[in-house]
Structure formats: structure tokens, C-alpha cells
Protein backbone atom coordinates (compact mmCIF):
# COMPACT_ATOMS: atom_id res chain seq x y z
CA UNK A 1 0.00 0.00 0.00
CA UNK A 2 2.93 2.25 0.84
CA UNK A 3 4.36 1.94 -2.68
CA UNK A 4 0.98 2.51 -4.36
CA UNK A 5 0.86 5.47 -2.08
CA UNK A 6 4.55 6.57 -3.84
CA UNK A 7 3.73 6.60 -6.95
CA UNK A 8 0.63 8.23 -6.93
CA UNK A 9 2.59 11.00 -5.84
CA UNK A 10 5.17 10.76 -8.31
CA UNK A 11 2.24 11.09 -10.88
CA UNK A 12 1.31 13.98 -9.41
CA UNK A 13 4.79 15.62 -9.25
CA UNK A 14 5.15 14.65 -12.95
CA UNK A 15 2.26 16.57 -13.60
CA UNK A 16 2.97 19.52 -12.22
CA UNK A 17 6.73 19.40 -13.67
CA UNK A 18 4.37 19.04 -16.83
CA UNK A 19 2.27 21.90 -16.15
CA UNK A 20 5.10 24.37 -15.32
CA UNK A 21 7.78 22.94 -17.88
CA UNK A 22 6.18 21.71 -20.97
CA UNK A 23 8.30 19.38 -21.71
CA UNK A 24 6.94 16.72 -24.87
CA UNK A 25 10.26 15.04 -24.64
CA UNK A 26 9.76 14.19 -20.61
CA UNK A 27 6.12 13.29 -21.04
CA UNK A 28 7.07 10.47 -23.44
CA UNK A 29 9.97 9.26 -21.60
CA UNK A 30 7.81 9.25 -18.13
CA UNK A 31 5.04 7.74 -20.17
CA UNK A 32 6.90 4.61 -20.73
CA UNK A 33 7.91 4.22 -17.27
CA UNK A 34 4.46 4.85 -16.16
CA UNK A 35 2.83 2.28 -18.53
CA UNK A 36 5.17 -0.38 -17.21
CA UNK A 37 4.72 0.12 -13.70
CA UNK A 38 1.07 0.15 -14.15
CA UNK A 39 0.90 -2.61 -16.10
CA UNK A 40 3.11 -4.08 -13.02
CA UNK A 41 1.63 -2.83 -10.17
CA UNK A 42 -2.36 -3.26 -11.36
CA UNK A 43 -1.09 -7.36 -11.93
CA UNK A 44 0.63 -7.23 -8.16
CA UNK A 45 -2.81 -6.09 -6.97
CA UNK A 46 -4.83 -8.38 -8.89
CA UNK A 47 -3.17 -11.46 -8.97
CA UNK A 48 -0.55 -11.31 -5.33
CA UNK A 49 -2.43 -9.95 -3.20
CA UNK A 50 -5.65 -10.89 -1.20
CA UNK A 51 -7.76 -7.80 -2.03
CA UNK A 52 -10.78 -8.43 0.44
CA UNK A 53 -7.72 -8.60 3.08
CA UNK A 54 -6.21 -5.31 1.48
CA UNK A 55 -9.82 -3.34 1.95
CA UNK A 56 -10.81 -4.67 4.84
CA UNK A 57 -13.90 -6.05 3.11
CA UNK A 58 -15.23 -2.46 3.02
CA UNK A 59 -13.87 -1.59 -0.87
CA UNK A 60 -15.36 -3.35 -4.09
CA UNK A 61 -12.78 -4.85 -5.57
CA UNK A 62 -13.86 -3.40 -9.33
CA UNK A 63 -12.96 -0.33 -7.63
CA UNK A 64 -9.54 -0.96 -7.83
CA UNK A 65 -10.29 -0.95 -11.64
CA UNK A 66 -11.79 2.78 -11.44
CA UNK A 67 -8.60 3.53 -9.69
CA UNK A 68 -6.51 2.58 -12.43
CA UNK A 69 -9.02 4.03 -15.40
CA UNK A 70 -9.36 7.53 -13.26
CA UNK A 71 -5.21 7.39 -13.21
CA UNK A 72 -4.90 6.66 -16.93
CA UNK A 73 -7.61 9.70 -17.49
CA UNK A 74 -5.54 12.04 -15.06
CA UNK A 75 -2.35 10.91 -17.24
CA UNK A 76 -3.39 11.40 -20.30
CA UNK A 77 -5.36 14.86 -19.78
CA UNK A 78 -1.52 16.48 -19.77
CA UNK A 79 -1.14 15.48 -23.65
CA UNK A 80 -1.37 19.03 -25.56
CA UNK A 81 -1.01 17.11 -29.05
CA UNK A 82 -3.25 14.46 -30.79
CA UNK A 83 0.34 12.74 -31.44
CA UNK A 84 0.80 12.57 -27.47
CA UNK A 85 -2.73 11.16 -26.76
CA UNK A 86 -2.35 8.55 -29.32
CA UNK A 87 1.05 7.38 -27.76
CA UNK A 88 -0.18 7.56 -24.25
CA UNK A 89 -2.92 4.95 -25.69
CA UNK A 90 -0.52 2.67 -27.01
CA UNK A 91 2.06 2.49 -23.62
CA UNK A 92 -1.20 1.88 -20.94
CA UNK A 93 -3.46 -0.08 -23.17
CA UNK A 94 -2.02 -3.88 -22.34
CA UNK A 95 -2.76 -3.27 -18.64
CA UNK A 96 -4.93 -6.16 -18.06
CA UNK A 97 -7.66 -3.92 -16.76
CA UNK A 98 -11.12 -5.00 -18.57
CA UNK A 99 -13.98 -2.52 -17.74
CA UNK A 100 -17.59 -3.55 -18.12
CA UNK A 101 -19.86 -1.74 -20.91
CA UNK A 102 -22.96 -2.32 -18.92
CA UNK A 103 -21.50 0.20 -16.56
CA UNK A 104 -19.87 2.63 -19.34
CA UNK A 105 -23.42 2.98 -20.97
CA UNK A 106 -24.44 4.20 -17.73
CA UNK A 107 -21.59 6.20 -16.78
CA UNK A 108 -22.42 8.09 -19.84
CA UNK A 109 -25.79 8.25 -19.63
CA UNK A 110 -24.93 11.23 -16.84
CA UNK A 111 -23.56 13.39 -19.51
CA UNK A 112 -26.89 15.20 -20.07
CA UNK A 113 -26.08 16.98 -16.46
CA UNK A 114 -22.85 18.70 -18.41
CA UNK A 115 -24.54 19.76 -21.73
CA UNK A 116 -27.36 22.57 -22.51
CA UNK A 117 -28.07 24.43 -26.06
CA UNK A 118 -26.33 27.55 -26.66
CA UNK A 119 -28.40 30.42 -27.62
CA UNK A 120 -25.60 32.41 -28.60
CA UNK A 121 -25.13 30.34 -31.00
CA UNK A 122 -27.91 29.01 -32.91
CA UNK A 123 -28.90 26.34 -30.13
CA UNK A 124 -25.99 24.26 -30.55
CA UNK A 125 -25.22 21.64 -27.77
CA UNK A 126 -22.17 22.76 -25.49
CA UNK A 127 -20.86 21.42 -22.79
CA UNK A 128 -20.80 23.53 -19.80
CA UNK A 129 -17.32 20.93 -18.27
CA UNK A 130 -15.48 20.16 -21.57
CA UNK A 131 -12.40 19.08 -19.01
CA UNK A 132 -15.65 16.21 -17.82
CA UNK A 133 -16.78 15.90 -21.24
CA UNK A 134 -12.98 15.01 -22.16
CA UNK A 135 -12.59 12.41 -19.53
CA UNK A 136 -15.76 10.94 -20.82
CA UNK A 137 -14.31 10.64 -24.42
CA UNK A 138 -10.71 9.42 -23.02
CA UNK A 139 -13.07 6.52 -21.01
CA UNK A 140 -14.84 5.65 -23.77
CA UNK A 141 -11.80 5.75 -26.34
CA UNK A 142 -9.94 3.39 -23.82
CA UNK A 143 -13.15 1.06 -23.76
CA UNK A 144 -12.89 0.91 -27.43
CA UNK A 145 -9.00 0.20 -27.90
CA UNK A 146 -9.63 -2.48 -25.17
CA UNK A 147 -12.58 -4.29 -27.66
CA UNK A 148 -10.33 -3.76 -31.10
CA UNK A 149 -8.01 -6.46 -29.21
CA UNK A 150 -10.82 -8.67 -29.10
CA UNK A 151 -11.63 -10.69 -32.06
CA UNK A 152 -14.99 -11.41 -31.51
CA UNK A 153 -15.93 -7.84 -30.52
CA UNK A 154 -19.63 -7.10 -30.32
CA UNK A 155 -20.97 -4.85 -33.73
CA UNK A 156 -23.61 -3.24 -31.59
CA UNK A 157 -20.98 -2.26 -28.96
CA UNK A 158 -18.78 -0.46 -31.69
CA UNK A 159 -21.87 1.05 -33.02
CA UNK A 160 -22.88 2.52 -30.26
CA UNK A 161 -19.12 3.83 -29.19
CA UNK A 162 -18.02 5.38 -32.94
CA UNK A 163 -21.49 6.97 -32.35
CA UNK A 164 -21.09 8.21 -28.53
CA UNK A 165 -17.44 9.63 -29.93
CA UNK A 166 -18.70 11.01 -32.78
CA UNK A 167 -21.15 13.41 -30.74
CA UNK A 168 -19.03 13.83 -28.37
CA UNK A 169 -16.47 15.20 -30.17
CA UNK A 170 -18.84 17.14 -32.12
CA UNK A 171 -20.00 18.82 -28.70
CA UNK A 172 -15.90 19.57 -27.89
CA UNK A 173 -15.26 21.01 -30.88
CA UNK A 174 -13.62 18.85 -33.13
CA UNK A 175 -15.84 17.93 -35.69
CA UNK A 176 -13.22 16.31 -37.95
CA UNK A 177 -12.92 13.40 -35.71
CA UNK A 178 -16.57 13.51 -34.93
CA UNK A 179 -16.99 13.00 -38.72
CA UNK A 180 -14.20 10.29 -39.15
CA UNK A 181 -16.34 7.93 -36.16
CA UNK A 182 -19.67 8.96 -37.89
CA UNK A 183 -18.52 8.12 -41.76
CA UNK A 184 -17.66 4.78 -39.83
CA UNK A 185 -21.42 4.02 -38.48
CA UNK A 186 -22.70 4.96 -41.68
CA UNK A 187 -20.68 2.46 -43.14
CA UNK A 188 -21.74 -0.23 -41.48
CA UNK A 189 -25.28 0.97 -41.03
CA UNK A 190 -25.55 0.67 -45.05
CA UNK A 191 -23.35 -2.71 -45.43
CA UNK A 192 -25.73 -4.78 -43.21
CA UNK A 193 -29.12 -2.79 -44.63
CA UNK A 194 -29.71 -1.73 -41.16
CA UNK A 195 -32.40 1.29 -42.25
CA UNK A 196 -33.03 2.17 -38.63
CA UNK A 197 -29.69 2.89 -38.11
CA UNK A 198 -28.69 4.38 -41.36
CA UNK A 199 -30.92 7.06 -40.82
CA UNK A 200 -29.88 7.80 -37.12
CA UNK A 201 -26.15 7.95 -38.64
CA UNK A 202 -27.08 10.15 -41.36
CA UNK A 203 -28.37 12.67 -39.09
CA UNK A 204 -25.64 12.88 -36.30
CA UNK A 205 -23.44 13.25 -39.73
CA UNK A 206 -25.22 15.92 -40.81
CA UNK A 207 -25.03 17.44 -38.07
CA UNK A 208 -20.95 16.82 -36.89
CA UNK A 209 -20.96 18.38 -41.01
CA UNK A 210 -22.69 21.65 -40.00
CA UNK A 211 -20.48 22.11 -36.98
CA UNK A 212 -17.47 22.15 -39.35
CA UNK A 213 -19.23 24.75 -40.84
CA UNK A 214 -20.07 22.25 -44.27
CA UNK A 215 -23.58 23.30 -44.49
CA UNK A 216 -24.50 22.10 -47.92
CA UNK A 217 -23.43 18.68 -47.17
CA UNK A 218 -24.93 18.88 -43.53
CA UNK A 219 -27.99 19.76 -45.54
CA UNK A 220 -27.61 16.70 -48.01
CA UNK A 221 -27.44 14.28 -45.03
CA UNK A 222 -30.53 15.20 -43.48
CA UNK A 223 -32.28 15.60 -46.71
CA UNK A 224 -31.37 11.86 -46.84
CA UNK A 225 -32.43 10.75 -43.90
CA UNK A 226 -35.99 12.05 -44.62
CA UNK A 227 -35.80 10.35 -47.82
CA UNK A 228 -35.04 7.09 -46.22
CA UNK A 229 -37.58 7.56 -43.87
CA UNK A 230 -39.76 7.71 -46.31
CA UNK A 231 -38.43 5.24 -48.46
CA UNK A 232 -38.08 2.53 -45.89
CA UNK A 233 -41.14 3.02 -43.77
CA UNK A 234 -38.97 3.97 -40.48
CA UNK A 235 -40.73 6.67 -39.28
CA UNK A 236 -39.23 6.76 -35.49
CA UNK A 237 -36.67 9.63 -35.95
CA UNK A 238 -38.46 11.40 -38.82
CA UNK A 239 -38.75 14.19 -36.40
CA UNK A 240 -34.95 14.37 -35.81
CA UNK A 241 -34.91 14.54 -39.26
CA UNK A 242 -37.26 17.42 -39.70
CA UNK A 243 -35.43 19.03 -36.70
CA UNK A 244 -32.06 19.41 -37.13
CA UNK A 245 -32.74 20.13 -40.46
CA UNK A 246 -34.63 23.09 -39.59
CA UNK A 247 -31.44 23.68 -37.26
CA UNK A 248 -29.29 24.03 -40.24
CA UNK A 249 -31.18 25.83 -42.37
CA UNK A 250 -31.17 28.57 -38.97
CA UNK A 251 -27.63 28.80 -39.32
CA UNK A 252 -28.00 29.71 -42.87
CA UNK A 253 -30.14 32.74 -42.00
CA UNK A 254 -33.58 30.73 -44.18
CA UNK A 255 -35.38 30.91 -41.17
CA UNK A 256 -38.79 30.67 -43.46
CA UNK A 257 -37.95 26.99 -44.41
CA UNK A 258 -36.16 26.31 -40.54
CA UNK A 259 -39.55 27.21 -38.69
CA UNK A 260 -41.34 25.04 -41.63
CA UNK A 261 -39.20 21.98 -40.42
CA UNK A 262 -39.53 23.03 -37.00
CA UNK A 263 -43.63 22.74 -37.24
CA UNK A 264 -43.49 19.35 -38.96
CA UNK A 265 -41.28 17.87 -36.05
CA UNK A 266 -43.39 19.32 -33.54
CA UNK A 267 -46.99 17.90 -34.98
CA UNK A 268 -45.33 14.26 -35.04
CA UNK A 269 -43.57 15.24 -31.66
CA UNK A 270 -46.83 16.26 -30.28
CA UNK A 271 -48.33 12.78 -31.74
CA UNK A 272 -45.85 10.84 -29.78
CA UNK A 273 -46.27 12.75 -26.39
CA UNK A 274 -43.17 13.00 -25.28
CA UNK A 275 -42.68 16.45 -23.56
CA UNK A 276 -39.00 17.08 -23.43
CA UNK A 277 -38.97 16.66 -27.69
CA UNK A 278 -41.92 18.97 -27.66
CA UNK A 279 -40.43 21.47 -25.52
CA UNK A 280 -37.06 20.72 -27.38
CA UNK A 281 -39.04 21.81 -30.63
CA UNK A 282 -41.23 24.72 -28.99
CA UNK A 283 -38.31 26.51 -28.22
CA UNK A 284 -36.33 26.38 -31.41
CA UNK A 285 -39.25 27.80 -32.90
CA UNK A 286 -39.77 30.83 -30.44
CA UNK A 287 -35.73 31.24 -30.77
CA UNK A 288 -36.37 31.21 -35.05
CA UNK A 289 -39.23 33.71 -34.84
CA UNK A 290 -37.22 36.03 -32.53
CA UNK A 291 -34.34 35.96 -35.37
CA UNK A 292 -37.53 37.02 -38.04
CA UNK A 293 -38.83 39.97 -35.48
């Protein structure tokens, strides 16, 4: 316990030397060292030592897990470059430490508490925490480097994470790897004629497009998703659809046609009862026909 106790404190010291120094050069070289001796140390703890003997029987053992995820988090948030990130993945990847995506589903599910729409800028989701919303997409990157060493890893699972990173990175503000996850989805949406979830990929698409400021294409997406709503029958996100369309088309100043697709989500909104997607819809109208006043 003493040593674990050490080097948590040498992390910290690192980081601060970080902080104040800035050094790329140290940060790899300390990197190394750190993904060895966590790789060493998490196996000690795992494997050596009786853990309901180490906690007393009052710690969950999975916790020690979260220790060593929250570590890897704290680690990696000092990386200034994509280049850095990317090699702090490869040294602490092969750490042994498998976490469960049961419980990553609902860690994220708490990310609603961090985000709200912007109406500064055309009721665009922000984050109000991006440092949170960062550790959120480090977790769930981590999760997904874990399953790419798997074989037999689950399509629905990497669905559902290309997906997650692709909005969250939209919501950071990098829309170019947003995009890259989101081409990916689409993808495989189309290869195995999944209609439901073509359409759901073609909107978050179009709209990771109109945050990089490509509003024609945006516009192209989500002109294709109502097509293929139509087309196919799947009429459960036609409303997105009509929505975020009616977003884009705000940002292009054609507030006419936005409040139209605004009105046409609302009356199947309205048909489905749910009251946050009303109220969602409701107030991107009032904010269009402020913008026309």
C-alpha cells in the first residue's frame, strides 16, 4: 500500500513538472515508465495480493479498476497534441484492466447533467465541463482500444461507441474526428441494410458536417435521412430529421424553411407525447421567430 501510495505522488509531481515545464520530450519518456509500472503494479494487486484482506472487506474490488481508469484519465489529460494522446494509448493499453460496458453505458448516460443548447449560437449543444466531457471521451476511447483487441468484438458495442465519440467530439469542438467515427457508423449501417440505423447515422453526420461549418453537405445528409424515412417506412426519428434540419437551415439565415421543419417535427412530436422533444421543438421555434422579429 505504501508503494501505491509513492507513486501516486510521483504522478502527481510529474504533472505539475508538466504543467510548469512543458516538456513533450519528458512526457514520453515518463510515459513509458508509467505504462510499465502500471501494467506491473495493477497485476501485483490483482493477482498477489488478497484484495478483500487489502480493503478490509469495506472496498469493491472493481474499484480498484476505477482507480486505475481515473489514473490513466488524469495521465493522459496532460497530452497538448493528438500525437501525445495517441502514444499515451498505445504504452497503458495492455494493462490487463477490462472494464464492463454495462457500466460505461451508464456512466455516460450522466452526460446530459454537463450539456445545454447555446443560444448564442444558434442552439448548438455545449458542454458547460469540456475538461468532464474530455474524460468521458478518453473513457470511452480506452473502452474501445480495449474491444479492437478482441476478435470477436460485439458490432452493436462499436456502433454505439463510434457513435457516442462522434457526438461527443462534435460537442468539444472537433468535428473532424466527430466526422471520421460517424462516416464509420454509416458504413456499417448501409453494409448490413440496417435502415433504422442508417438514418440515425445520417443525421448525427449531418449534423458533426454543419459544426465544421459544411452546411451544404450537412444539408444533403438530413435531406437523406428524410428520404429514407420515407423510403423505408422507419418513421421513429423522422422528427430528428425534420429538426435538425430546420437547425441548419437557422444557421444559414432561411429561417422561413427552418420554422417550416420546426412545425413538422413538432406535430409528429406532439403525436408521440413526449414532452421534453416537444419542448425541445417549442423553443427552437420561439428562438427562429425572434431571429424574423
Amino acid at each position: 500500500m505504501a508503494f501505491l501510495i509513492a507513486y501516486i505522488l510521483i504522478v502527481y509531481l510529474y504533472l505539475v513538472s508538466y504543467w510548469l515545464l512543458n516538456l513533450d520530450w519528458f512526457s514520453y519518456l515518463f510515459l513509458e515508465l508509467l505504462g510499465g509500472g502500471l501494467n506491473g503494479l495493477y497485476k501485483f494487486v490483482q493477482h498477489k495480493v488478497d484484495l478483500s484482506y487489502l480493503t478490509n472487506g469495506c472496498v469493491d474490488p472493481r474499484r480498484i479498476n476505477a482507480f486505475f481508469v481515473e489514473l490513466i484519465v488524469l495521465t493522459q489529460q496532460v497530452c497538448s497534441t493528438r500525437k501525445c494522446f495517441c502514444r499515451v494509448n498505445r504504452v497503458l493499453m495492455n494493462r490487463g484492466i477490462c472494464m464492463d460496458f454495462k457500466e460505461l453505458r451508464e456512466e455516460l448516460s450522466s452526460i446530459t447533467d454537463i450539456i445545454y443548447f447555446d443560444s448564442n449560437q444558434y442552439l448548438r449543444e455545449k458542454s458547460s465541463n469540456l475538461s468532464k466531457l474530455k474524460q468521458f471521451i478518453i473513457k470511452t476511447e480506452v473502452f474501445l482500444e480495449q474491444k479492437k483487441e478482441d476478435t470477436l468484438i460485439n458490432k452493436e458495442e462499436k456502433y454505439f461507441l463510434y457513435g457516442t465519440l462522434g457526438n461527443l467530439y462534435r460537442i468539444y469542438g472537433e468535428p473532424k474526428i466527430a466526422i471520421k467515427y460517424l462516416e464509420l457508423n454509416l458504413k456499417y449501417a448501409i453494409d448490413e441494410k440496417l435502415y433504422k440505423k442508417e438514418i440515425i447515422s445520417l443525421i448525427r453526420l449531418g449534423e458533426a458536417l454543419k459544426y465544421d461549418n459544411k452546411y451544404e453537405e450537412a444539408l444533403e445528409k438530413f435531406n437523406l435521412a428524410l428520404f429514407r424515412c420515407e423510403e423505408t417506412d422507419e418513421n421513429l426519428h423522422l422528427d430528428f430529421a425534420f429538426q435538425h434540419k430546420g437547425k441548419c437551415l437557422l444557421e444559414l439565415n432561411r429561417v422561413e424553411n427552418a420554422i417550416i421543419c420546426f412545425q413538422a417535427a413538432l406535430e409528429i412530436r406532439k403525436s408521440k407525447g413526449n414532452s421534453s422533444l416537444i419542448y425541445s421543438t417549442e423553443q427552437a421555434i420561439e428562438f427562429a421567430q425572434n431571429i424574423q422579429n
